[in-house]
Protein backbone atom coordinates (compact mmCIF):
# COMPACT_ATOMS: atom_id res chain seq x y z
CA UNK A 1 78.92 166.32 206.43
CA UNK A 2 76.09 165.50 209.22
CA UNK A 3 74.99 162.04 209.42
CA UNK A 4 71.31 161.52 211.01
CA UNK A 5 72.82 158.55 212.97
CA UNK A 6 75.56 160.34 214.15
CA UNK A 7 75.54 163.32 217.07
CA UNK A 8 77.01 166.49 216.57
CA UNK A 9 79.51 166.02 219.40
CA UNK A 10 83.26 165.24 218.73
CA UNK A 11 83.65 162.66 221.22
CA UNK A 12 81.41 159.51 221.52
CA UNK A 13 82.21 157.14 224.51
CA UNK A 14 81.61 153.48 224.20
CA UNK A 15 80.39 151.75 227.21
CA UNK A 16 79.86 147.56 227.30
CA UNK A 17 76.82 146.04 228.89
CA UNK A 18 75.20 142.75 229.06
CA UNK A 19 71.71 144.07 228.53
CA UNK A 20 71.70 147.13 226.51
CA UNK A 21 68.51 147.54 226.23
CA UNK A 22 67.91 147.42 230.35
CA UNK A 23 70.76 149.86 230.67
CA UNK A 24 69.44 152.52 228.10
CA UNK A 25 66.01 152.30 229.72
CA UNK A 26 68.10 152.95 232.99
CA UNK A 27 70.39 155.29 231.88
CA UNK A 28 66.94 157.17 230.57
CA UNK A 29 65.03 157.16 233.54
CA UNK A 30 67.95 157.75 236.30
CA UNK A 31 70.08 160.43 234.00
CA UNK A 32 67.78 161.87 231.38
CA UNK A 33 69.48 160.53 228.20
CA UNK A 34 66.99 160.17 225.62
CA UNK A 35 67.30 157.25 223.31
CA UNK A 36 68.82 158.57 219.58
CA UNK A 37 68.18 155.00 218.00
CA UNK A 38 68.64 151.11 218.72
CA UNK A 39 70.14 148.43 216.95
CA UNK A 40 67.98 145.33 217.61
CA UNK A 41 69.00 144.34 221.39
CA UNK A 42 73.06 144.56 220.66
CA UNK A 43 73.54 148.60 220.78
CA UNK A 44 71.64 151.65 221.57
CA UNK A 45 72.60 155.42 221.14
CA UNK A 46 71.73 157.75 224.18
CA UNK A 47 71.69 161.55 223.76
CA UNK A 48 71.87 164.02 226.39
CA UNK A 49 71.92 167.92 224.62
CA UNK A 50 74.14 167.26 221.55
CA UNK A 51 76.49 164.62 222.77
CA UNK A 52 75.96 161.06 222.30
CA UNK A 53 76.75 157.80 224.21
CA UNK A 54 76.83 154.37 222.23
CA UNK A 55 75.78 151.22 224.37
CA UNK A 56 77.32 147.99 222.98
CA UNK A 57 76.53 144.26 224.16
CA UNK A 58 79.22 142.44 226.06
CA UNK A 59 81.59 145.51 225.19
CA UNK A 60 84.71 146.69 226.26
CA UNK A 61 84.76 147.22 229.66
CA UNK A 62 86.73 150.33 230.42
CA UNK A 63 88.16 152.91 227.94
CA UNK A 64 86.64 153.06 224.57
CA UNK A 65 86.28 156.14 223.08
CA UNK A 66 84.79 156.77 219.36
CA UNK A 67 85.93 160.39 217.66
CA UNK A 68 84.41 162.03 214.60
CA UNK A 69 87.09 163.64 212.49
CA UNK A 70 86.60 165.58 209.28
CA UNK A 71 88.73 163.39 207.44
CA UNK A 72 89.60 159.80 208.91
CA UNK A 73 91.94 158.73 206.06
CA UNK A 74 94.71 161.57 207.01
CA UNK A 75 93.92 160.98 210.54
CA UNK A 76 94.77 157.04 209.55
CA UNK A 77 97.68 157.83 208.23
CA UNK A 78 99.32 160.28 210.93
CA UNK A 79 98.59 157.70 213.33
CA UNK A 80 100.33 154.54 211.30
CA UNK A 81 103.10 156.92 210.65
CA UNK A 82 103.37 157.76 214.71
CA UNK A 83 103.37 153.88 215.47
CA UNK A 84 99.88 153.55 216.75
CA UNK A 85 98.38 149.88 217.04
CA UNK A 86 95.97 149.92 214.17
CA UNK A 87 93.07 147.54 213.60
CA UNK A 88 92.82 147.86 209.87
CA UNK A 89 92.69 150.41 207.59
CA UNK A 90 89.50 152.92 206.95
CA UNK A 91 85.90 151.15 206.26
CA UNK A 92 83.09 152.35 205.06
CA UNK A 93 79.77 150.97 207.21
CA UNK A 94 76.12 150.79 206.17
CA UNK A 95 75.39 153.75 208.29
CA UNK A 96 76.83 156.65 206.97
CA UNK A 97 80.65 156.26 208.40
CA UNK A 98 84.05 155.70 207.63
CA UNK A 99 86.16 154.12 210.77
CA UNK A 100 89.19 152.83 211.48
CA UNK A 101 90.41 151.88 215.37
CA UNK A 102 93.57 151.80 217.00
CA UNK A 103 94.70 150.85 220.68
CA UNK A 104 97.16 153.84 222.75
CA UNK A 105 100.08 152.71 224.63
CA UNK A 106 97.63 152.51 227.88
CA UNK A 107 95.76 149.86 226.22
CA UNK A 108 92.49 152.19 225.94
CA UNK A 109 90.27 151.54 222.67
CA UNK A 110 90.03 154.64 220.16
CA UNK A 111 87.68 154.94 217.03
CA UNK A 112 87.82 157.36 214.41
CA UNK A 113 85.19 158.35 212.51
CA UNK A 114 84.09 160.10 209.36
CA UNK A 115 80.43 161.00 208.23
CA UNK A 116 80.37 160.11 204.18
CA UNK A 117 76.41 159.85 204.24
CA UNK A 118 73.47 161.22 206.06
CA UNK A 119 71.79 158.15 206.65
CA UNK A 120 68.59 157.18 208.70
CA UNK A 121 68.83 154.57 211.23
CA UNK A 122 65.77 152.65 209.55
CA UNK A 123 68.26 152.77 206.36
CA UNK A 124 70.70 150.27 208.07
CA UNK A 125 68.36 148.44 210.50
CA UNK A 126 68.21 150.71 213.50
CA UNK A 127 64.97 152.31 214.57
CA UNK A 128 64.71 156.09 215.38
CA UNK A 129 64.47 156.83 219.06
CA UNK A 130 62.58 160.09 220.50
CA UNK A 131 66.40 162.35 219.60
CA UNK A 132 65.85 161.78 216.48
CA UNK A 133 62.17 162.27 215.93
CA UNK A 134 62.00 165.44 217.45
C-alpha cells in the first residue's frame, strides 16, 4: 500500500535537531531537499528523488533509522523471537502507519513501519510541502 505521507524509499533516517524548522530550510537551500510536509515546528519530512529524511525536535542524536516493511507484525515477531530490545508491540498512528521500534545490540534506534492507509498530511495535522504538491 502507498501512503501520501510516506516516501517510496525503504529506508528513512531520523535525524534530531533543536530547530527543525531552521534545519529543513537549511538542509533545502545548502542540499536541495525539498520539503515533503511539516508537523507544526516539532518534525519536518525532506525529500531528495524518492527517498525521504524525517527531522525530529530534540531527537536522537546519532543512529536512528525508520524502515518500511510490507508487513510489520511478522517483522515484530521475528525480531521478539531473535531477542531484540522492543519498545512495544505494533501501533497504528493517525497517519497512515503501523510501527513498532526496537534498539540493536550497538545501541542504534530502529523503526519499522507499515503503510495501512494513504493518508494526506492535512488529514493528521501536517501541511503538504512542495514533494507532495507536485
Amino acid at each position: 500500500m502507498q501512503n501520501r505521507s510516506m516516501p517510496v524509499g525503504a529506508l528513512i533516517p531520523v535525524l534530531g535537531y533543536d530547530d527543525v524548522a531552521e534545519a529543513a530550510d537549511w538542509l533545502c537551500s545548502a542540499f536541495g531537499f525539498t520539503e515533503r510536509w511539516r508537523a507544526g515546528s516539532h518534525r519536518v519530512q525532506v525529500a531528495i528523488g524518492d527517498c525521504a529524511v524525517a527531522l525530529a525536535e530534540n531527537g536522537p542524536r546519532g543512529s536512528n533509522v525508520m524502515v518500511r516493511v510490507d508487513d510489520v507484525e511478522a517483522h515484530y515477531s521475528r525480531a521478539r523471537e531473535r531477542g531484540a530490545h522492543v519498545s512495544g508491540s505494533p501501533t497504528d498512528y493517525p497517519y497512515g502507519e503501523r510501527q513498532y521500534s526496537a534498539i540493536d545490540p550497538g545501541g542504534h534506534h530502529w523503526t519499522f513501519s507499515q503503510s495501512i492507509a494513504d493518508v494526506a498530511p492535512e488529514d493528521w495535522g501536517a501541511e503538504s510541502g512542495p514533494a507532495l504538491e507536485a
